[in-house]
Protein backbone atom coordinates (compact mmCIF):
# COMPACT_ATOMS: atom_id res chain seq x y z
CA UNK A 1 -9.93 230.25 100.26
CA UNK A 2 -9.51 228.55 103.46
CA UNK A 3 -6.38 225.77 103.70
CA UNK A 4 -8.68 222.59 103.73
CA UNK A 5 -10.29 223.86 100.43
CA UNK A 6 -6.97 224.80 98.99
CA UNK A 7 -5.75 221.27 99.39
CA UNK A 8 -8.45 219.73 97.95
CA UNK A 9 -8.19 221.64 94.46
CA UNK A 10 -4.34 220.81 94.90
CA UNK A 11 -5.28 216.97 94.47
CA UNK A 12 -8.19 217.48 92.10
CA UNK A 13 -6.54 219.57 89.37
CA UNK A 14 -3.96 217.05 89.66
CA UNK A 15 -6.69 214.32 88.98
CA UNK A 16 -8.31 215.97 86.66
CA UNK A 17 -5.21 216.65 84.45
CA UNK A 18 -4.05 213.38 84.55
CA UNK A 19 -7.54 212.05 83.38
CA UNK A 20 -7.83 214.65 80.64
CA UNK A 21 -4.27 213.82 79.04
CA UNK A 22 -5.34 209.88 80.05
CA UNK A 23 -8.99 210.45 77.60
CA UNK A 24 -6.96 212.38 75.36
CA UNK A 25 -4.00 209.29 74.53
CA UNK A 26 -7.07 207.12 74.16
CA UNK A 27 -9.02 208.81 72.00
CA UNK A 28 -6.00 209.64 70.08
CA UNK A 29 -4.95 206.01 69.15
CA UNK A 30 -9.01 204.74 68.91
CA UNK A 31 -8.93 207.29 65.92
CA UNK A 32 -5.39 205.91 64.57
CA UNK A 33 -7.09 202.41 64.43
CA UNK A 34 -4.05 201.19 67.11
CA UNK A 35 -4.43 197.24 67.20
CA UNK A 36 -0.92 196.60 68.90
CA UNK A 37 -2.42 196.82 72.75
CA UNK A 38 -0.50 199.23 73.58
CA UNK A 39 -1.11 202.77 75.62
CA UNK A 40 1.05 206.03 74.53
CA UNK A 41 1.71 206.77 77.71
CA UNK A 42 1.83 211.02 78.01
CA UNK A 43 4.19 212.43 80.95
CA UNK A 44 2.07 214.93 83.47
CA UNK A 45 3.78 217.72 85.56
CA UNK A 46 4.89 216.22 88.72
CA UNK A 47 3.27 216.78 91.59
CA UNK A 48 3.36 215.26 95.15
CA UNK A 49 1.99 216.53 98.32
CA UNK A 50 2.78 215.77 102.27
CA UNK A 51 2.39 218.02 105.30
CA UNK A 52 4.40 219.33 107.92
CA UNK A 53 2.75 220.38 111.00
CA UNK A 54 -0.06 222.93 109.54
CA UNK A 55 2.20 223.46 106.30
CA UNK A 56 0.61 221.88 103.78
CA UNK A 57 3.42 221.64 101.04
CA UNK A 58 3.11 220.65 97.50
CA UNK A 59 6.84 219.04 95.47
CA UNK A 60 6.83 220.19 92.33
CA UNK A 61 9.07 219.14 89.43
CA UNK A 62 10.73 221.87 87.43
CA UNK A 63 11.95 218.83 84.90
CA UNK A 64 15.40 217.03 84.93
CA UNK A 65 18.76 217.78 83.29
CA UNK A 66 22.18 215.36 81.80
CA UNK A 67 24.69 215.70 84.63
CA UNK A 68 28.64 214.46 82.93
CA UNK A 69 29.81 213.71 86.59
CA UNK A 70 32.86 213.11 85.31
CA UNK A 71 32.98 216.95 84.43
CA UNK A 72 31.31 218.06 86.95
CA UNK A 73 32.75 216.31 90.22
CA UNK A 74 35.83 217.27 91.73
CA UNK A 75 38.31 216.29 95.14
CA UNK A 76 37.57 212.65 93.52
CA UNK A 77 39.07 210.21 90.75
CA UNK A 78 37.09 208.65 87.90
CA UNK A 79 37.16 205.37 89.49
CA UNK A 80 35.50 206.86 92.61
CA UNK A 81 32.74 208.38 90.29
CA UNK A 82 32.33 205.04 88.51
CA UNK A 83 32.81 202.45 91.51
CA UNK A 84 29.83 204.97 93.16
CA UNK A 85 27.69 205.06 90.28
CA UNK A 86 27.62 201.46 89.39
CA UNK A 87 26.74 200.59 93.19
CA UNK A 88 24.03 202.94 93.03
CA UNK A 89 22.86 201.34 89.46
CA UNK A 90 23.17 204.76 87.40
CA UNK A 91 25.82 205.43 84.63
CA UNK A 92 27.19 208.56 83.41
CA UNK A 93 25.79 211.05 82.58
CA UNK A 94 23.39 211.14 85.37
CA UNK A 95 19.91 212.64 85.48
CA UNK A 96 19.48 215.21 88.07
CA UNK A 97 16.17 216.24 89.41
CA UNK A 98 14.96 220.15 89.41
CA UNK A 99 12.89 220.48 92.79
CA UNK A 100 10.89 223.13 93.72
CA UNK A 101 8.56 223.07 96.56
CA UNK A 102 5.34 225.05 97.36
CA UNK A 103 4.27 226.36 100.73
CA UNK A 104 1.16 226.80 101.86
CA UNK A 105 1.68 228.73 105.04
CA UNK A 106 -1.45 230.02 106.14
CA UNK A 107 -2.92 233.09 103.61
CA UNK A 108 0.65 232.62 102.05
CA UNK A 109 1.49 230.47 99.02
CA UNK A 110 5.56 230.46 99.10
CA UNK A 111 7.93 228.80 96.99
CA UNK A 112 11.14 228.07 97.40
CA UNK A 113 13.31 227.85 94.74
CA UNK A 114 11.94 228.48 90.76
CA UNK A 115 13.64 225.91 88.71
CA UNK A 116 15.71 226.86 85.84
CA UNK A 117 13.02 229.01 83.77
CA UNK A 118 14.41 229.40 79.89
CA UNK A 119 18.16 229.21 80.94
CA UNK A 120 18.89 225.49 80.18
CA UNK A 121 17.49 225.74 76.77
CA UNK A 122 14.22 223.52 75.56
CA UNK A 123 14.20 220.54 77.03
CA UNK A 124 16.17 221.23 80.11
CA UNK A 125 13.78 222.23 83.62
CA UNK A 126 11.43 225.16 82.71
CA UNK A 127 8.45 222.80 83.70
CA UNK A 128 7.39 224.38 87.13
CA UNK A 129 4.51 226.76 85.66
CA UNK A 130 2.99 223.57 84.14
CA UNK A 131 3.06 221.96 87.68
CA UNK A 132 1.99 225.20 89.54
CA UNK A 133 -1.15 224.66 87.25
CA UNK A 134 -1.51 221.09 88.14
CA UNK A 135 -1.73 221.82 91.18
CA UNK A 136 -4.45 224.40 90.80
CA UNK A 137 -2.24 227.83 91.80
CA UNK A 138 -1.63 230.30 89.48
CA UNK A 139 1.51 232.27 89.56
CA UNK A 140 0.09 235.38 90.54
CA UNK A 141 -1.35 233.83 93.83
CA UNK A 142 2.26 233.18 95.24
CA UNK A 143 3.20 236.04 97.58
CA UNK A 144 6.94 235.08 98.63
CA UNK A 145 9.86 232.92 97.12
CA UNK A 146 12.29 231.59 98.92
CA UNK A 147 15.63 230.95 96.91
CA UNK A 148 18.27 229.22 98.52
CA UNK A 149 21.12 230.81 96.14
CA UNK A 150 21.31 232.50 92.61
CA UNK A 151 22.32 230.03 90.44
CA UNK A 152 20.24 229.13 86.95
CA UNK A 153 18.47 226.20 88.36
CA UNK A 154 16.93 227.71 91.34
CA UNK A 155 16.47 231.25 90.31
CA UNK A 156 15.86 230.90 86.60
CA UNK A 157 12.61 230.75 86.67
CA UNK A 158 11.81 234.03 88.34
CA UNK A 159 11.51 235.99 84.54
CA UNK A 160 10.46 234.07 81.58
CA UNK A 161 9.98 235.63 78.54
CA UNK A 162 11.64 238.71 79.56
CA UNK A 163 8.42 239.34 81.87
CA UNK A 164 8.51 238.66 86.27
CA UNK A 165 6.81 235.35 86.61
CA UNK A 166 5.61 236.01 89.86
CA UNK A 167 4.25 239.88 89.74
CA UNK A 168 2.86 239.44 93.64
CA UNK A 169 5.92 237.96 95.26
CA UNK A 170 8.56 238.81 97.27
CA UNK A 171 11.66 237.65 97.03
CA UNK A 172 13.84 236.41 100.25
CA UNK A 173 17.26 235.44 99.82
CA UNK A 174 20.83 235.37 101.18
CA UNK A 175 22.61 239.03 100.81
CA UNK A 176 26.20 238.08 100.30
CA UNK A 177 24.55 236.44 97.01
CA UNK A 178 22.99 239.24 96.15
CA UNK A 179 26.03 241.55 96.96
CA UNK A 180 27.95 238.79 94.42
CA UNK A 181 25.88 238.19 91.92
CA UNK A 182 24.44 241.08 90.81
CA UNK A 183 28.22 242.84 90.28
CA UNK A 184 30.07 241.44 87.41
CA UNK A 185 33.25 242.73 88.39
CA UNK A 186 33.16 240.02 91.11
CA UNK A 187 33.90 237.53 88.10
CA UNK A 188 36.61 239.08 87.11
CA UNK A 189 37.69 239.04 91.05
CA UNK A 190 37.33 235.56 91.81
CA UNK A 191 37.67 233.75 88.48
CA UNK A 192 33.77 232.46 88.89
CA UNK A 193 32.50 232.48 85.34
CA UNK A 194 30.47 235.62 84.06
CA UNK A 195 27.26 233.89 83.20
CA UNK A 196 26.45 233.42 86.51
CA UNK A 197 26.34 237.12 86.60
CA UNK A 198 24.57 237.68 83.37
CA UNK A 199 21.80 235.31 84.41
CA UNK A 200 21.49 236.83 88.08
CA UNK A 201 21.22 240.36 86.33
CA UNK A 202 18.33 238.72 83.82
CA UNK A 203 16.41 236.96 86.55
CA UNK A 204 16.94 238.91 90.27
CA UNK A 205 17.55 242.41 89.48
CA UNK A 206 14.15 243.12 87.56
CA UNK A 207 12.58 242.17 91.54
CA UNK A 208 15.13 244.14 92.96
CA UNK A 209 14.23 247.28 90.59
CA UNK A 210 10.66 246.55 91.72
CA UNK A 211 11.40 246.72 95.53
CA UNK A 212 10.38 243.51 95.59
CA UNK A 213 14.15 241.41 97.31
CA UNK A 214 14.21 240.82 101.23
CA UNK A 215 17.43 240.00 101.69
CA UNK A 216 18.76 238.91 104.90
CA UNK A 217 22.60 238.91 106.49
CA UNK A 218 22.00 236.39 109.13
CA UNK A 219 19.82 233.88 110.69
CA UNK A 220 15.91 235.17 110.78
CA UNK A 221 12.64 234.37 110.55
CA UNK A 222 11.75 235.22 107.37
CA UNK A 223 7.87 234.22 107.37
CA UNK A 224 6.06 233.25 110.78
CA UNK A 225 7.12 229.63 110.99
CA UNK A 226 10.06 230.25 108.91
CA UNK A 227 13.93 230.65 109.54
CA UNK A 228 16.79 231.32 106.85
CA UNK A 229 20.15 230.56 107.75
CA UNK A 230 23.65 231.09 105.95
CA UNK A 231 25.58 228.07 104.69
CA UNK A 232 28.33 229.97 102.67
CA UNK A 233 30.63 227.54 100.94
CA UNK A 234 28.72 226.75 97.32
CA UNK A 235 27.77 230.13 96.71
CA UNK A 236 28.54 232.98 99.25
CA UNK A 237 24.90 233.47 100.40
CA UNK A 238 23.73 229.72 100.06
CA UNK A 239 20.71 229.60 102.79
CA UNK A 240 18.71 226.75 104.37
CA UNK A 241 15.57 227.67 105.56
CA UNK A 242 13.61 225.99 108.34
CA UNK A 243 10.08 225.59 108.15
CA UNK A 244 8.18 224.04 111.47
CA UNK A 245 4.95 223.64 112.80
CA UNK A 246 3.23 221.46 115.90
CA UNK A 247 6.86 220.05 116.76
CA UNK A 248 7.47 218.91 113.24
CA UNK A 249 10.21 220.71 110.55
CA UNK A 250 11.38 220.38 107.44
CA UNK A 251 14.77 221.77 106.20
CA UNK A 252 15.45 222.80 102.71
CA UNK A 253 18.86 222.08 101.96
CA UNK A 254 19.72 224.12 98.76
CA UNK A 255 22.64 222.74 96.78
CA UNK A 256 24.72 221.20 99.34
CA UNK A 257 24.37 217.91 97.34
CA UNK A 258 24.38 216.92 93.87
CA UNK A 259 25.00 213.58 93.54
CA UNK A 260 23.53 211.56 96.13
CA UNK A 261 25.41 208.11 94.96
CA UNK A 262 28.78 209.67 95.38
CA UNK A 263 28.46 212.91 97.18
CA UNK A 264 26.62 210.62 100.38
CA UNK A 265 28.96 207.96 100.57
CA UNK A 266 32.21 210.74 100.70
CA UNK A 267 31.08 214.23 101.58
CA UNK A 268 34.30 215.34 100.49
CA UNK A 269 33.65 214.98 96.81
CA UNK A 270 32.79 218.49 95.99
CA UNK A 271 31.31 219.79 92.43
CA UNK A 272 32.69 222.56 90.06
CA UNK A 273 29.91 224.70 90.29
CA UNK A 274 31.25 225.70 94.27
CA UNK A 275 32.12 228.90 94.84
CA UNK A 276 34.93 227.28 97.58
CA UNK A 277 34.88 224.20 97.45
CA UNK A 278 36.66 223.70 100.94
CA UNK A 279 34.01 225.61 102.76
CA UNK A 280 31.40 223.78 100.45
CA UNK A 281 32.57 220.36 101.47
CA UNK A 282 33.19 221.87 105.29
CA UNK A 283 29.56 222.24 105.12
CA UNK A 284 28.06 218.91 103.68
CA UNK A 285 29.86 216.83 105.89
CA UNK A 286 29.14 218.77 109.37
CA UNK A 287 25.26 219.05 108.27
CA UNK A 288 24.87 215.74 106.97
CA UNK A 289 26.06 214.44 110.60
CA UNK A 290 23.38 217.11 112.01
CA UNK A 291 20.90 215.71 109.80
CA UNK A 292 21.36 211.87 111.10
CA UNK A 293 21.22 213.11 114.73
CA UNK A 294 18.35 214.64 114.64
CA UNK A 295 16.42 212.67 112.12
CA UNK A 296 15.36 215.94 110.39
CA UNK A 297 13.77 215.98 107.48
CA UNK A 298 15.19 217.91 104.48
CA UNK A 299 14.64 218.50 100.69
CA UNK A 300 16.92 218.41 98.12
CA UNK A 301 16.13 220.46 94.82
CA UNK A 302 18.71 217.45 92.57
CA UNK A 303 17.91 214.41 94.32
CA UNK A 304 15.27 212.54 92.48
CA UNK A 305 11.89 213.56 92.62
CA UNK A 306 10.23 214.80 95.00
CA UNK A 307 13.69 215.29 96.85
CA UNK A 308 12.21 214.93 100.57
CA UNK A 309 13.78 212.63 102.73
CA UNK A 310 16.60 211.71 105.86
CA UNK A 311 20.15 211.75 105.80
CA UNK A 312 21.52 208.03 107.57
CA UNK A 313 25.02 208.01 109.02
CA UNK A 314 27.00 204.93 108.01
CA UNK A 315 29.97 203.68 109.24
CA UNK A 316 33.40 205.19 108.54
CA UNK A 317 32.00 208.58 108.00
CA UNK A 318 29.78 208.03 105.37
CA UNK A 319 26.00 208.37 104.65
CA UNK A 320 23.02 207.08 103.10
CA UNK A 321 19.61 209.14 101.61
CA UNK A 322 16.35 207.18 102.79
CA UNK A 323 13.61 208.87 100.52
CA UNK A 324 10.41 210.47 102.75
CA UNK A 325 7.92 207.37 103.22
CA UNK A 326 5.50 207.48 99.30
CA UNK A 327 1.53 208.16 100.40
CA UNK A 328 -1.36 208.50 97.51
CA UNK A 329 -4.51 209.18 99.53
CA UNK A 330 -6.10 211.79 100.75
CA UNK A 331 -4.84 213.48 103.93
CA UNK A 332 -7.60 213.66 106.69
């Protein structure tokens, strides 16, 4: 199927779902005898698409998950947290976003990141095959997965139901996270709790068994177009990758932000999920300021939905998300 095809069923399956679950309300409260006016409004699997270069790529929602930022931050005080969240209109707890994005990279359908799978419990992410299907690919159709680090919401959704999700993909990803996760004794080492291991043991090692991990130890182009680079600091093989095409790139960004309303405004705050949380913070701040100087555009899997946008330096060393630019129309 040639890429121009491939786009179009992207946008139609999407159509058609949304008009099938649209009939479907309808007909639903016509038969109930509904006289209030009304319309049972039925959530769809997000979807949104956008290009870069010849990339045609496809954000799709794995779901969203309670965040107790009070519990969660850290290098902060409640009344940062608060003072941050009440000028970005949120309270706590806050709703993070579970991003994935697909890639559409000539012959290649690539994905980078697979939401959290089963591992949050119903409920909680696990939506991404839903949105693959919305957006008319099928999971055996994707040939490589990107994964930006091993942690339950980017990696979880590699096995579901004991069973590889993705029987035809390979899987590229940082090697000093595969070196960490995939030994317990490391928790023991560093203090980092054990069901980090036990998922990365559920959800990496059955590709590994299969020959089916690409791991990488430094910066390398992992796909033609493609470039994975180590940002240790939040987990020790957390990788960017760089995707570009006709002068145009997009960056994904992994987990080097959580909270946009208090993690862009001070850097510094840093989250207890961090491996080292120095080095984590180290890295936010110096590729935020990379970001704003070169106008790049990045996605972030917890920002909300779809996650693409800039980074904007502010004054006094701060910095500001400006969401990519919405389009609903077909692309020429």
């Amino acid at each position: 199927m040639n890429t121009r095809k491939m786009a179009v069923n992207f946008a139609r399956t999407a159509l058609l779902l949304a008009m099938a679950t649209a009939c479907a309300t309808v007909d639903s409260d016509a038969e109930a005898g509904s006289s209030t006016g009304k319309v049972n409004v039925q959530v769809v699997p997000g979807v949104y698409r956008f290009d870069v270069g010849d990339f045609h790529m496809t954000a799709l929602s794995d779901g969203t998950v309670a965040q107790d930022v009070h519990k969660i931050a850290s290098n902060t005080s409640q009344a940062e947290l608060d003072g941050a969240l009440y000028r970005g209109y949120l309270t706590n707890p806050v709703e993070a976003s579970i991003n994935v994005v697909l890639i559409q990279a000539g012959p290649r359908l690539v994905l980078v990141d697979t939401g959290a799978g089963e591992l949050f419990g119903p409920g909680n992410g696990g939506k991404l095959l839903s949105a693959l299907t919305a957006a008319g690919v099928r999971p055996q159709q994707i040939t490589d997965i990107l994964i930006t680090h091993i942690h339950s919401d980017h990696s979880g959704g590699l096995v579901v139901d004991g069973k590889i999700s993705f029987p035809n993909a390979i899987l590229h990803l940082g090697k000093p996270d595969v070196d960490f996760f995939l030994d317990p004794a490391n928790s023991a080492k560093t203090g980092y709790d054990i069901h980090y291991f036990n998922e990365a043991i559920k959800t990496v090692k059955p590709y590994a068994d299969a020959g089916k991990v690409r791991a990488f130890s430094s910066t390398t182009e992992v796909l033609p177009g493609i470039t994975a680079s180590l940002h240790p600091g939040h987990t020790p093989g957390t990788a960017f990758y760089v995707a570009e095409s006709r002068g145009e790139k997009i960056t994904f960004i992994g987990d080097i932000v959580h909270f946009g309303a208090v993690q862009f405004p001070n850097p510094n705050v840093t989250v207890v999920y961090d491996l080292d949380t120095k080095a984590a913070a180290a890295v936010r701040t110096q590729q935020f300021q990379i970001f704003s100087q070169q106008r790049m555009l990045v996605a972030a899997p917890h920002l909300p939905f779809p996650g693409i946008g800039h980074v904007r330096a502010e004054p006094g060393g701060s910095f500001a998300w400006v969401p990519i630019e919405y389009t609903n129309r077909q692309a020429k």
